[in-house]
PDB file of N, CA and C in Angstrom:
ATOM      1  N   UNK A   1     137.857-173.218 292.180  1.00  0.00           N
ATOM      2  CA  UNK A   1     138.761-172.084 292.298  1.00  0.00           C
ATOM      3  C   UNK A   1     138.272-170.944 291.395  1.00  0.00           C
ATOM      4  N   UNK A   2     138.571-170.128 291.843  1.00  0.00           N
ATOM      5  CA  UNK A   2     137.875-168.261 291.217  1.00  0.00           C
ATOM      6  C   UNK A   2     138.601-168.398 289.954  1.00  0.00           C
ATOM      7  N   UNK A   3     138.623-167.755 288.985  1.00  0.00           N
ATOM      8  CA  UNK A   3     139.213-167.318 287.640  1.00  0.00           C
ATOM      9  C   UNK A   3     140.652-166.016 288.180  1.00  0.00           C
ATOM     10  N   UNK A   4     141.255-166.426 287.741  1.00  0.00           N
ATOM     11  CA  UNK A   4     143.051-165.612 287.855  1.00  0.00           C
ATOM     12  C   UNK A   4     142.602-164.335 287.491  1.00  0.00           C
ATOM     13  N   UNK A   5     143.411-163.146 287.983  1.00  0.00           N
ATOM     14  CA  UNK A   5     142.989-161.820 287.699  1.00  0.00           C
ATOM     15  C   UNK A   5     144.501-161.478 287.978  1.00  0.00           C
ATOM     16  N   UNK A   6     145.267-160.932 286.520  1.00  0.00           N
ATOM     17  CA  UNK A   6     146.654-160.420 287.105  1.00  0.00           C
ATOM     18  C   UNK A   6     146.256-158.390 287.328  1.00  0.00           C
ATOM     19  N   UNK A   7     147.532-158.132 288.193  1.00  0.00           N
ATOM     20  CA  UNK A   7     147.754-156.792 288.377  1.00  0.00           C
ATOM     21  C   UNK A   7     148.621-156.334 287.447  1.00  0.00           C
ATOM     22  N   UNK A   8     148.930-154.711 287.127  1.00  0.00           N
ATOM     23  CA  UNK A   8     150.020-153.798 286.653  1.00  0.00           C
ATOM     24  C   UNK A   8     149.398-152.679 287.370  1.00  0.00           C
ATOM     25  N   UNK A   9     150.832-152.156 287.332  1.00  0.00           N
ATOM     26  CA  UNK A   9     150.579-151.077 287.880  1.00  0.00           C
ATOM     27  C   UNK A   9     152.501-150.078 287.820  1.00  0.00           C
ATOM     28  N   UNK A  10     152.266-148.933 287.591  1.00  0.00           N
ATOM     29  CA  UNK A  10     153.976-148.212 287.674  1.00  0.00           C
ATOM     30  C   UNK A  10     153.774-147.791 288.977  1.00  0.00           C
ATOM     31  N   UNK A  11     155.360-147.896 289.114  1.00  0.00           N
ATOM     32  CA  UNK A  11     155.282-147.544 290.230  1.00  0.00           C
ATOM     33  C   UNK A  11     156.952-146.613 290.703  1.00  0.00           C
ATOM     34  N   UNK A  12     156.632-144.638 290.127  1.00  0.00           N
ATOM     35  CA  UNK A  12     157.392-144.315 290.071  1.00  0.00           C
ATOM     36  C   UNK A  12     158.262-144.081 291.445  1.00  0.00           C
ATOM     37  N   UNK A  13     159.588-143.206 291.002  1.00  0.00           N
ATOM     38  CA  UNK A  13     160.273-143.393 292.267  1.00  0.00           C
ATOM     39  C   UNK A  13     160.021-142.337 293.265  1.00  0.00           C
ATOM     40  N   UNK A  14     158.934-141.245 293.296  1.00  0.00           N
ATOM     41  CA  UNK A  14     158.788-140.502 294.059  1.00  0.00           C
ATOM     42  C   UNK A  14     157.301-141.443 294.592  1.00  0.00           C
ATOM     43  N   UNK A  15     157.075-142.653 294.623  1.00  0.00           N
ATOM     44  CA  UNK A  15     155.928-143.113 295.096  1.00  0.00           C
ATOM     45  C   UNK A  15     155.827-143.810 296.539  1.00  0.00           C
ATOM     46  N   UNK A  16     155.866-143.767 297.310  1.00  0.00           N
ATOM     47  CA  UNK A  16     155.917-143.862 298.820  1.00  0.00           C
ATOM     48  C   UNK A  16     155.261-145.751 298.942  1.00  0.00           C
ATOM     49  N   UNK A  17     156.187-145.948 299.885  1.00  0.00           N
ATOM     50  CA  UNK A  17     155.566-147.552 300.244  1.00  0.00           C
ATOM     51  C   UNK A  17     153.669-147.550 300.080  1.00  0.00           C
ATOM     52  N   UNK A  18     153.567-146.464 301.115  1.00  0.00           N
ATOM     53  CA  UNK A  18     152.105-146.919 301.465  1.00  0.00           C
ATOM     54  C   UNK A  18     150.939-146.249 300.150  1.00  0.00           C
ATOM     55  N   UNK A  19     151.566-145.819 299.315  1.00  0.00           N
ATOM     56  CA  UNK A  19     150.592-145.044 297.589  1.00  0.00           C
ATOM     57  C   UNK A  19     151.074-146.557 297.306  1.00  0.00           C
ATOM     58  N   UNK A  20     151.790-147.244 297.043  1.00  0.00           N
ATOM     59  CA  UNK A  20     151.924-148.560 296.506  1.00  0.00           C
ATOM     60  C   UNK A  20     151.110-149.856 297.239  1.00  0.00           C
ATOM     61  N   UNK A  21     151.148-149.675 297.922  1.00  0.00           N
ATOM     62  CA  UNK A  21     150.051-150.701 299.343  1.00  0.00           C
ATOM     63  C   UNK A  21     149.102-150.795 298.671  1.00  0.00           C
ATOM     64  N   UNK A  22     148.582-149.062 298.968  1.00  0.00           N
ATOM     65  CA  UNK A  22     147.234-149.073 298.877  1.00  0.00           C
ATOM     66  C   UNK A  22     146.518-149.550 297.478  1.00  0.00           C
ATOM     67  N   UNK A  23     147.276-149.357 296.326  1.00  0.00           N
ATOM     68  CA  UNK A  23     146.944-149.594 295.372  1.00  0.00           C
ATOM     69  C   UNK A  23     146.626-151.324 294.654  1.00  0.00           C
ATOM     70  N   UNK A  24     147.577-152.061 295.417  1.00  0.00           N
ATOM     71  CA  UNK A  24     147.802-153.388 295.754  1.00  0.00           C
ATOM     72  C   UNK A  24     146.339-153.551 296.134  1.00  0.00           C
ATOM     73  N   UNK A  25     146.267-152.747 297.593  1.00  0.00           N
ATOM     74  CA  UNK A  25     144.713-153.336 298.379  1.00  0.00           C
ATOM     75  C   UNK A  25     143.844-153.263 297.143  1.00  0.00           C
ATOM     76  N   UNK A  26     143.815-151.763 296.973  1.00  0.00           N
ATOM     77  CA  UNK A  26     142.345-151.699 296.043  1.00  0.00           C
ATOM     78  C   UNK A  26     142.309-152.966 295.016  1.00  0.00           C
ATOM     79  N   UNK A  27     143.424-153.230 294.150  1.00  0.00           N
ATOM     80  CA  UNK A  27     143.673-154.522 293.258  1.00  0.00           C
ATOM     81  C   UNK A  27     142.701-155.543 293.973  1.00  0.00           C
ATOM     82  N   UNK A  28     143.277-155.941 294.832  1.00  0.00           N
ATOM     83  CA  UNK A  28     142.654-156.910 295.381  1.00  0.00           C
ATOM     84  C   UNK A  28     141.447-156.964 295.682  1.00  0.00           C
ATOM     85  N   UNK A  29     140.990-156.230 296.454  1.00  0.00           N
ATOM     86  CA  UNK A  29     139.495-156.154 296.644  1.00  0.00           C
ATOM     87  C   UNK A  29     138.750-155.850 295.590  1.00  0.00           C
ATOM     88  N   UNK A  30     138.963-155.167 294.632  1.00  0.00           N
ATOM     89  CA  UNK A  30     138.276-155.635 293.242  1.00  0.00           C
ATOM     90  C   UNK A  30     138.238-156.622 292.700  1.00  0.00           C
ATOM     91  N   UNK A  31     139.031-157.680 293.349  1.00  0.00           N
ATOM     92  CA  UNK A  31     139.347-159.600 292.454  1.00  0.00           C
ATOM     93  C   UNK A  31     138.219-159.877 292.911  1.00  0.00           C
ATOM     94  N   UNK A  32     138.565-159.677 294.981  1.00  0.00           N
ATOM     95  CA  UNK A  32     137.287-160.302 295.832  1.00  0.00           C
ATOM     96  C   UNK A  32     135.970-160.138 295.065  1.00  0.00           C
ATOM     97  N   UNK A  33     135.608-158.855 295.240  1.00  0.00           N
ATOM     98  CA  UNK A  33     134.055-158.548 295.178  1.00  0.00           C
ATOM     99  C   UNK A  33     133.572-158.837 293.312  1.00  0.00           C
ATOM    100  N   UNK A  34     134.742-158.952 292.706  1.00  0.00           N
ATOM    101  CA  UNK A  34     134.068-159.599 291.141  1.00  0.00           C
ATOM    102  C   UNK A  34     134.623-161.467 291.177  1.00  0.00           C
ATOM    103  N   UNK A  35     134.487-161.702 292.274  1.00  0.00           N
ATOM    104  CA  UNK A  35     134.868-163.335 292.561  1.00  0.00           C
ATOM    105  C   UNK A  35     136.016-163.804 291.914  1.00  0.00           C
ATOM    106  N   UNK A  36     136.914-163.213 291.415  1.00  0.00           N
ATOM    107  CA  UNK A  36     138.309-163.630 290.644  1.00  0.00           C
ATOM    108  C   UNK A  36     139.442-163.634 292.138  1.00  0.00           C
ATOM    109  N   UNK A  37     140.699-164.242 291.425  1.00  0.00           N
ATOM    110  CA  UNK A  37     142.068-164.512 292.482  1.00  0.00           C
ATOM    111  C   UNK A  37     142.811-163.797 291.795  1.00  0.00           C
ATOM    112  N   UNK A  38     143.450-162.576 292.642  1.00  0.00           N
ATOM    113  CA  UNK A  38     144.299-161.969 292.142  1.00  0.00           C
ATOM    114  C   UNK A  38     145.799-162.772 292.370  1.00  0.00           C
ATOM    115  N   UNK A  39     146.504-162.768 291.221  1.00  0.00           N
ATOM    116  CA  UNK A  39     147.691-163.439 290.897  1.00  0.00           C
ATOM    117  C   UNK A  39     148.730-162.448 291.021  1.00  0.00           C
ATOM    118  N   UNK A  40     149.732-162.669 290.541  1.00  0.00           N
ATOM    119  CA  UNK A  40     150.735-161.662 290.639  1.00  0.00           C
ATOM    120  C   UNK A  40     150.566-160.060 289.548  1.00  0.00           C
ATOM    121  N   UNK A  41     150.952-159.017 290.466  1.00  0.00           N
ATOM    122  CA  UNK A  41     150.917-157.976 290.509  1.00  0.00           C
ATOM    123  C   UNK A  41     152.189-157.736 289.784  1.00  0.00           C
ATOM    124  N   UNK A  42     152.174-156.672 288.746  1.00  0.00           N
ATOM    125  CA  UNK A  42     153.557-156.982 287.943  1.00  0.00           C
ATOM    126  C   UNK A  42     153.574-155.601 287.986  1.00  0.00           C
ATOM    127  N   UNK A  43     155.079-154.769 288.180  1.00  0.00           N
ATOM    128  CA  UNK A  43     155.465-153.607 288.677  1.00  0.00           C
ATOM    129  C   UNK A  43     156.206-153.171 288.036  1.00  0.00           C
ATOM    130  N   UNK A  44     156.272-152.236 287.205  1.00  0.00           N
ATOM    131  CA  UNK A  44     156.853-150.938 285.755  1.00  0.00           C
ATOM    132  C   UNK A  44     157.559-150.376 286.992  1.00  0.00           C
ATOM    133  N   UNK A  45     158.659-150.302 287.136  1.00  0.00           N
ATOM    134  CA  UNK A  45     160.082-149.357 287.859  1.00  0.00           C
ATOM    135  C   UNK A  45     160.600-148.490 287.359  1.00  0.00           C
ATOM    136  N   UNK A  46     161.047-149.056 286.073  1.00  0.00           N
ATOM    137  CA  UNK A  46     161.542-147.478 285.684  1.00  0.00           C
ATOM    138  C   UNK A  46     160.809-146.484 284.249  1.00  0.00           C
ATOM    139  N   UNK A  47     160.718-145.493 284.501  1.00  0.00           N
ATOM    140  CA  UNK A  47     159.719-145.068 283.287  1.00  0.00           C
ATOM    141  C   UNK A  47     160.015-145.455 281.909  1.00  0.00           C
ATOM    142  N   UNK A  48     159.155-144.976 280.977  1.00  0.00           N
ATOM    143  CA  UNK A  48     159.098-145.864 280.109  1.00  0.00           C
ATOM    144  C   UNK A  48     159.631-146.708 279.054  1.00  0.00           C
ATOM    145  N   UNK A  49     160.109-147.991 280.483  1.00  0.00           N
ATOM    146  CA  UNK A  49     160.240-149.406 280.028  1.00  0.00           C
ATOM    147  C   UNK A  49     158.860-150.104 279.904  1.00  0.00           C
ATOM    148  N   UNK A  50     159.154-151.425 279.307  1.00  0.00           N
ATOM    149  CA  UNK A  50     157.407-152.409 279.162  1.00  0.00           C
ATOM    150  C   UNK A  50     157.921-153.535 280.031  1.00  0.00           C
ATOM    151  N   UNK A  51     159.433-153.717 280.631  1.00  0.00           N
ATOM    152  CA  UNK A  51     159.577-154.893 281.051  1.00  0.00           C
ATOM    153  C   UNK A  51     158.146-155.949 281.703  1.00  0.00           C
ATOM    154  N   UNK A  52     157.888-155.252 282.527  1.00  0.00           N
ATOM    155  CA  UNK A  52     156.901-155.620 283.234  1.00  0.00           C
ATOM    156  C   UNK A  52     155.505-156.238 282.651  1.00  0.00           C
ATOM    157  N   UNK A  53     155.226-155.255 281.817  1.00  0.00           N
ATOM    158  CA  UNK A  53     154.202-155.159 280.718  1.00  0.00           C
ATOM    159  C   UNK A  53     154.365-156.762 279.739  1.00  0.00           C
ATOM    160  N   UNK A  54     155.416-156.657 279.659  1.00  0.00           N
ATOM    161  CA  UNK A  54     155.946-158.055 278.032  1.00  0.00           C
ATOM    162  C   UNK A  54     155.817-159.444 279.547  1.00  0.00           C
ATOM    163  N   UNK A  55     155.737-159.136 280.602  1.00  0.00           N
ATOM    164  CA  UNK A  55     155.606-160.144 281.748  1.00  0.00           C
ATOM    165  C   UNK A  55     154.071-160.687 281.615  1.00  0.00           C
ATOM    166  N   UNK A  56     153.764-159.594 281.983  1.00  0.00           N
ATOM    167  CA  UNK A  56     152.387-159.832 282.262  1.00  0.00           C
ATOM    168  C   UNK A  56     151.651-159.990 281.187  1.00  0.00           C
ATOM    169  N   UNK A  57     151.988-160.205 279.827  1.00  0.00           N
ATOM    170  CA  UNK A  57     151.190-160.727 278.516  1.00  0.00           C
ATOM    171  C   UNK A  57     151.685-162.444 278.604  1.00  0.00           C
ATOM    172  N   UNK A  58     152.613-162.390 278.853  1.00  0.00           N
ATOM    173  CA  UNK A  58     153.611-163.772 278.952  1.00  0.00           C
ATOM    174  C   UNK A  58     152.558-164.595 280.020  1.00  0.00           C
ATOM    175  N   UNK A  59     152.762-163.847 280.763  1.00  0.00           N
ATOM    176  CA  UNK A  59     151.708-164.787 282.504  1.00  0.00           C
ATOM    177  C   UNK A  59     150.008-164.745 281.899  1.00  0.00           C
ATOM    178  N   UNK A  60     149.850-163.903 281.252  1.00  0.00           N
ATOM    179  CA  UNK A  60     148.249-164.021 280.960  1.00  0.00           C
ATOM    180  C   UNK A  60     148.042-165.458 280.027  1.00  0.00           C
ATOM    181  N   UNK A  61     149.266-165.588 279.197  1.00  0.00           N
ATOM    182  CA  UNK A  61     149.207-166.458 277.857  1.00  0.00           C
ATOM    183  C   UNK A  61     149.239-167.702 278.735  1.00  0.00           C
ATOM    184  N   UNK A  62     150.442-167.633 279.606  1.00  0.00           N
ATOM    185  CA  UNK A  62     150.834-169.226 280.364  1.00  0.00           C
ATOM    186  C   UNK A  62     149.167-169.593 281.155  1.00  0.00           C
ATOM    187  N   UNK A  63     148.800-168.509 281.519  1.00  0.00           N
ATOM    188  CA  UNK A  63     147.814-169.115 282.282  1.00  0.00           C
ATOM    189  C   UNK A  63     146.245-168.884 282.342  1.00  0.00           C
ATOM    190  N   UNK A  64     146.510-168.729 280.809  1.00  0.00           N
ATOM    191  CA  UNK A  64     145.425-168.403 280.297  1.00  0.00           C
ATOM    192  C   UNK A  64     144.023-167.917 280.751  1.00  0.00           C
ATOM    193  N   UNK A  65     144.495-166.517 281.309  1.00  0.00           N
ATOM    194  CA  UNK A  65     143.893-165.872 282.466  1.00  0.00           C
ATOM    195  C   UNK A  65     143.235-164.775 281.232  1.00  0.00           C
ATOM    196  N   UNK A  66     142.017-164.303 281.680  1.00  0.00           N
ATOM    197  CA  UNK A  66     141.584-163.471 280.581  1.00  0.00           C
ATOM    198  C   UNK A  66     140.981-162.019 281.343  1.00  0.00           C
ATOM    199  N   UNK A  67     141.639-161.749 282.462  1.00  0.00           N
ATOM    200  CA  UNK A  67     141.330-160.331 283.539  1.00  0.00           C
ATOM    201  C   UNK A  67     142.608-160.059 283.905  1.00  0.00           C
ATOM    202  N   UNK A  68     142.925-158.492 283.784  1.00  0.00           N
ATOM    203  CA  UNK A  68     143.793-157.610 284.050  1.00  0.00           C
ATOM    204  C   UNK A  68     143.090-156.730 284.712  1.00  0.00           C
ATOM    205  N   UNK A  69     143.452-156.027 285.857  1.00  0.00           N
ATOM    206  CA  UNK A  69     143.245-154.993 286.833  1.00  0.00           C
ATOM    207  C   UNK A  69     144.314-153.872 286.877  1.00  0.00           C
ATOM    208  N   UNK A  70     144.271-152.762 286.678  1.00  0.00           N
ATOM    209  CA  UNK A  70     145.094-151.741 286.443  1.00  0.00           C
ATOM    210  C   UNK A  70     144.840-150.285 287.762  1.00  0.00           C
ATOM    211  N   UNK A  71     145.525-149.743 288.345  1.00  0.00           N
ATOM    212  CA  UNK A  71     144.794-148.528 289.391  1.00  0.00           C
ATOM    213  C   UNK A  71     144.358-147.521 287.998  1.00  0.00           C
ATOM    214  N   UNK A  72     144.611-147.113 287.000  1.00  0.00           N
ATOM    215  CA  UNK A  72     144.147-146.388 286.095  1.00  0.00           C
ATOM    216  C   UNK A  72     144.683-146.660 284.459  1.00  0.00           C
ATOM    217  N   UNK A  73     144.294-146.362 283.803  1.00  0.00           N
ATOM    218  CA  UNK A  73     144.972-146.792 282.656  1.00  0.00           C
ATOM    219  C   UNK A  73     146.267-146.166 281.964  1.00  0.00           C
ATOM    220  N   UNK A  74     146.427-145.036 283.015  1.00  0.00           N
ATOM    221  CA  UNK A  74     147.628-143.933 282.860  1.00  0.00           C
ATOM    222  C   UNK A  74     148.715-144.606 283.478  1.00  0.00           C
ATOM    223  N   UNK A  75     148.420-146.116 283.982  1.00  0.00           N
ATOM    224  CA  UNK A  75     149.397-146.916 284.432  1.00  0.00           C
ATOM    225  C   UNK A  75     150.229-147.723 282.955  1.00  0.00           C
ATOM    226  N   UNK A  76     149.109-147.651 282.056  1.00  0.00           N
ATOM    227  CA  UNK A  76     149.540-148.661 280.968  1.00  0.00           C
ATOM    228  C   UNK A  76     150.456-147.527 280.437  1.00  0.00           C
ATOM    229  N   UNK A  77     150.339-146.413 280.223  1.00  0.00           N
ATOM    230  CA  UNK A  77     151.072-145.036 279.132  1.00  0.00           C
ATOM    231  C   UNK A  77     150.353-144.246 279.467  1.00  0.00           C
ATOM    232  N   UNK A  78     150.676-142.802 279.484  1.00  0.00           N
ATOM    233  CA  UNK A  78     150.471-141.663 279.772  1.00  0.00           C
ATOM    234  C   UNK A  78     149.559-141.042 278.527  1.00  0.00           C
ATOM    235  N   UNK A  79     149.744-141.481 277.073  1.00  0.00           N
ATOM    236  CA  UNK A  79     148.697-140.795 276.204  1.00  0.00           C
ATOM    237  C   UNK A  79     148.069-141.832 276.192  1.00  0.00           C
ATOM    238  N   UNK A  80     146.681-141.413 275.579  1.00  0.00           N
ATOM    239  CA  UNK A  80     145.436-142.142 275.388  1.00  0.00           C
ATOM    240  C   UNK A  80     145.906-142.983 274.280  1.00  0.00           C
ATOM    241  N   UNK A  81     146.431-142.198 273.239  1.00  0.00           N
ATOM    242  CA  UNK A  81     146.458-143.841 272.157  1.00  0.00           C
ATOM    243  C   UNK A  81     147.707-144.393 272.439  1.00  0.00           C
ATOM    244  N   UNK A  82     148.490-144.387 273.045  1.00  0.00           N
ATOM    245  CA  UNK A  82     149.199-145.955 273.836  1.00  0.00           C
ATOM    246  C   UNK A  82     148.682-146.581 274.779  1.00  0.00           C
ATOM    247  N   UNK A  83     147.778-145.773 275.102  1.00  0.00           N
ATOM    248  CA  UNK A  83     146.995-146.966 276.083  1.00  0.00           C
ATOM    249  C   UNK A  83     146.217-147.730 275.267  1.00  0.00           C
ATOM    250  N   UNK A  84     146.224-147.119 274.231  1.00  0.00           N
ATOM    251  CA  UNK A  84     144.705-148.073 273.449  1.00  0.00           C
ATOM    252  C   UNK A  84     145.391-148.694 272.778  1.00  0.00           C
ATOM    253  N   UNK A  85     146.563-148.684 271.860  1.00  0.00           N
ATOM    254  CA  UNK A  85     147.222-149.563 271.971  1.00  0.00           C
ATOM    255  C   UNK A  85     147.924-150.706 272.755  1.00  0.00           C
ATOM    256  N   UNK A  86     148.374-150.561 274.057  1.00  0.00           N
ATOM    257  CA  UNK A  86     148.692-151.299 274.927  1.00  0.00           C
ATOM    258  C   UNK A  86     147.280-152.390 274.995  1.00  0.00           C
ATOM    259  N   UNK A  87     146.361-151.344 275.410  1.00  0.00           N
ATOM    260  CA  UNK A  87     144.558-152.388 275.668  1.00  0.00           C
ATOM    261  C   UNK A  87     144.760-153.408 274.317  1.00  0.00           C
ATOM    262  N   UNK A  88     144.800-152.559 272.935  1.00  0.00           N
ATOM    263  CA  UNK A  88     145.025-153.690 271.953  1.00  0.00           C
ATOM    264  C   UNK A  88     145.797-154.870 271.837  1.00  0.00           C
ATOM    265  N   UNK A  89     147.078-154.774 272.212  1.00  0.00           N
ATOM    266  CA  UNK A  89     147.864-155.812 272.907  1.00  0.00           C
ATOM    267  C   UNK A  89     147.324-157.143 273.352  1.00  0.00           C
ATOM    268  N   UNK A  90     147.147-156.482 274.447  1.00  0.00           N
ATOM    269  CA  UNK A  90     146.623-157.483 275.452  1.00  0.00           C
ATOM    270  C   UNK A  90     145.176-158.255 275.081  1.00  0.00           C
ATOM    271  N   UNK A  91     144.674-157.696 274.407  1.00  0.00           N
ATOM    272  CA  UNK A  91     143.026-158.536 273.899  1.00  0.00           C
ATOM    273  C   UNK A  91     143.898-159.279 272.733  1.00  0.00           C
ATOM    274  N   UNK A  92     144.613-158.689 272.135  1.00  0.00           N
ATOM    275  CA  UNK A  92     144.908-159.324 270.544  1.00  0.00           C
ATOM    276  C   UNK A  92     145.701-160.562 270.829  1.00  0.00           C
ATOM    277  N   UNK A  93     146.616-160.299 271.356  1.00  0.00           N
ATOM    278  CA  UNK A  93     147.384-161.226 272.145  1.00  0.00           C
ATOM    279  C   UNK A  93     147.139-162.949 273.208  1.00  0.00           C
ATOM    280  N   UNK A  94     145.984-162.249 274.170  1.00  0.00           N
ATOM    281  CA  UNK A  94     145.902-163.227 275.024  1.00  0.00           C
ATOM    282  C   UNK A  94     144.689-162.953 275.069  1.00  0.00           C
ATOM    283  N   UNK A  95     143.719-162.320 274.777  1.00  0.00           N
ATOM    284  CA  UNK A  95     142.137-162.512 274.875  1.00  0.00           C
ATOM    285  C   UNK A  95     141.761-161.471 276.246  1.00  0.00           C
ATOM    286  N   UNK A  96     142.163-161.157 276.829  1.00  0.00           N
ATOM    287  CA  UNK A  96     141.994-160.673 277.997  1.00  0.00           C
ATOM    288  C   UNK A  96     141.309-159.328 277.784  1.00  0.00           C
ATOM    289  N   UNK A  97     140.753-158.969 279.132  1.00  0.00           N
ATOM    290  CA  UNK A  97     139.994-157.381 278.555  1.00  0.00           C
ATOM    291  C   UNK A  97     140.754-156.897 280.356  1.00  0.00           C
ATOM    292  N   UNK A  98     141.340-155.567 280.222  1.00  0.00           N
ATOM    293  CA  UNK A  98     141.422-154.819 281.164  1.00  0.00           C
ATOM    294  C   UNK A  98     140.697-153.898 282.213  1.00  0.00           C
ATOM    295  N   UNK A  99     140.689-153.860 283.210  1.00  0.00           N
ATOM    296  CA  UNK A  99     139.632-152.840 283.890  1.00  0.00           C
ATOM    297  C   UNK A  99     140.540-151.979 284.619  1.00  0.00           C
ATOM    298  N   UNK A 100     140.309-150.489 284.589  1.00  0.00           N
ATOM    299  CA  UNK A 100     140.851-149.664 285.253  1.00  0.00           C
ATOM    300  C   UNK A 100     140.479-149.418 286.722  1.00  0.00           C
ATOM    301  N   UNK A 101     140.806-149.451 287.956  1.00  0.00           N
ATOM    302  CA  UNK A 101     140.172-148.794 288.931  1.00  0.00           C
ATOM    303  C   UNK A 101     139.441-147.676 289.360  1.00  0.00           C
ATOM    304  N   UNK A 102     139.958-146.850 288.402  1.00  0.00           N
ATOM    305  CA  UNK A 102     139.316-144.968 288.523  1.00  0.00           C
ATOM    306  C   UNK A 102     138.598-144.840 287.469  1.00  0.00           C
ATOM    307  N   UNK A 103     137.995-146.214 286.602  1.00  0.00           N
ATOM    308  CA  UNK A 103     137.102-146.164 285.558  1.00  0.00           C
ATOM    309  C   UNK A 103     135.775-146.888 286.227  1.00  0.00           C
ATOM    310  N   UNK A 104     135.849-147.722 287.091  1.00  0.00           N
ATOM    311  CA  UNK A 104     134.895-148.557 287.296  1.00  0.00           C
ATOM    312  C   UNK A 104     134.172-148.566 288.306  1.00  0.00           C
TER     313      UNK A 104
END
Protein backbone atom coordinates (compact mmCIF):
# COMPACT_ATOMS: atom_id res chain seq x y z
CA UNK A 1 0.00 0.00 0.00
CA UNK A 2 1.23 3.74 -1.05
CA UNK A 3 2.18 5.98 2.04
CA UNK A 4 -1.12 8.21 3.37
CA UNK A 5 -1.10 11.78 2.09
CA UNK A 6 -3.79 13.95 4.05
CA UNK A 7 -5.54 17.14 2.39
CA UNK A 8 -6.48 20.88 3.86
CA UNK A 9 -7.73 23.14 2.26
CA UNK A 10 -10.47 26.51 3.26
CA UNK A 11 -13.04 26.58 1.81
CA UNK A 12 -14.77 30.02 1.93
CA UNK A 13 -18.41 30.73 1.53
CA UNK A 14 -18.34 32.60 -1.68
CA UNK A 15 -16.53 29.31 -3.10
CA UNK A 16 -18.65 27.45 -5.64
CA UNK A 17 -19.07 23.51 -5.57
CA UNK A 18 -16.99 23.08 -8.63
CA UNK A 19 -13.57 25.75 -7.22
CA UNK A 20 -13.91 23.05 -4.40
CA UNK A 21 -13.96 19.83 -6.80
CA UNK A 22 -11.45 20.97 -8.58
CA UNK A 23 -9.17 21.52 -5.91
CA UNK A 24 -9.96 18.02 -4.36
CA UNK A 25 -8.97 16.69 -8.06
CA UNK A 26 -5.74 18.50 -8.19
CA UNK A 27 -5.12 16.98 -4.35
CA UNK A 28 -5.44 13.91 -5.65
CA UNK A 29 -3.63 13.63 -8.61
CA UNK A 30 -0.68 14.95 -6.91
CA UNK A 31 -0.97 11.70 -4.29
CA UNK A 32 -1.23 9.61 -7.72
CA UNK A 33 1.73 10.85 -9.64
CA UNK A 34 4.09 11.13 -6.21
CA UNK A 35 2.74 7.35 -5.49
CA UNK A 36 1.06 8.31 -2.05
CA UNK A 37 -3.04 7.61 -1.05
CA UNK A 38 -4.74 10.50 -0.48
CA UNK A 39 -6.73 10.15 2.86
CA UNK A 40 -9.12 12.44 4.09
CA UNK A 41 -9.31 15.96 2.96
CA UNK A 42 -10.00 18.17 5.98
CA UNK A 43 -12.09 21.44 5.26
CA UNK A 44 -11.61 25.09 7.27
CA UNK A 45 -15.51 26.51 6.89
CA UNK A 46 -15.50 29.21 8.65
CA UNK A 47 -12.70 31.86 8.59
CA UNK A 48 -10.33 31.99 10.93
CA UNK A 49 -11.10 28.93 12.89
CA UNK A 50 -8.19 25.87 13.07
CA UNK A 51 -10.97 23.37 13.73
CA UNK A 52 -10.04 21.52 10.88
CA UNK A 53 -6.40 22.23 11.12
CA UNK A 54 -6.17 20.69 15.15
CA UNK A 55 -7.98 17.53 12.92
CA UNK A 56 -5.67 17.06 10.64
CA UNK A 57 -2.49 17.17 13.13
CA UNK A 58 -4.62 14.64 15.23
CA UNK A 59 -5.09 12.24 11.87
CA UNK A 60 -1.41 12.80 10.86
CA UNK A 61 -0.31 11.67 14.60
CA UNK A 62 -3.00 8.61 14.60
CA UNK A 63 -1.66 7.56 11.46
CA UNK A 64 1.42 8.40 11.38
CA UNK A 65 1.32 9.80 7.99
CA UNK A 66 4.22 12.19 7.27
CA UNK A 67 2.61 14.16 3.77
CA UNK A 68 0.22 16.99 3.76
CA UNK A 69 -1.03 18.46 0.42
CA UNK A 70 -2.41 21.96 0.56
CA UNK A 71 -3.98 23.98 -2.98
CA UNK A 72 -1.61 26.88 -1.63
CA UNK A 73 -0.27 27.73 1.56
CA UNK A 74 -2.65 30.82 1.84
CA UNK A 75 -4.90 27.88 2.71
CA UNK A 76 -2.95 27.35 6.02
CA UNK A 77 -3.25 31.59 6.94
CA UNK A 78 -3.24 34.42 4.92
CA UNK A 79 0.24 36.01 6.31
CA UNK A 80 3.41 34.41 5.62
CA UNK A 81 4.51 34.02 9.22
CA UNK A 82 1.37 32.03 10.23
CA UNK A 83 1.90 29.98 7.69
CA UNK A 84 5.32 29.35 8.81
CA UNK A 85 4.18 28.88 11.85
CA UNK A 86 1.32 26.62 11.06
CA UNK A 87 4.29 24.61 8.62
CA UNK A 88 6.11 24.63 12.14
CA UNK A 89 3.31 22.88 13.75
CA UNK A 90 2.90 20.30 11.75
CA UNK A 91 6.76 19.14 11.32
CA UNK A 92 7.20 19.80 15.17
CA UNK A 93 4.32 17.98 16.01
CA UNK A 94 3.92 14.95 13.75
CA UNK A 95 7.05 14.97 11.53
CA UNK A 96 5.30 15.68 8.44
CA UNK A 97 6.49 18.21 5.73
CA UNK A 98 3.74 20.05 3.63
CA UNK A 99 3.55 20.72 -0.13
CA UNK A 100 1.67 23.48 -1.63
CA UNK A 101 0.06 23.02 -5.08
CA UNK A 102 0.87 26.55 -6.62
CA UNK A 103 4.43 25.95 -5.18
CA UNK A 104 5.29 22.77 -6.84
Amino acid sequence: MNPLIFGYMRVPPDMSDDEAKRKEHDMEAYAQAEGLTLGTVFHELLPNQRSAFDELVAALRRAESHHVVVPSYRDLALTERLQNALLLQIELQTGATVVALDES
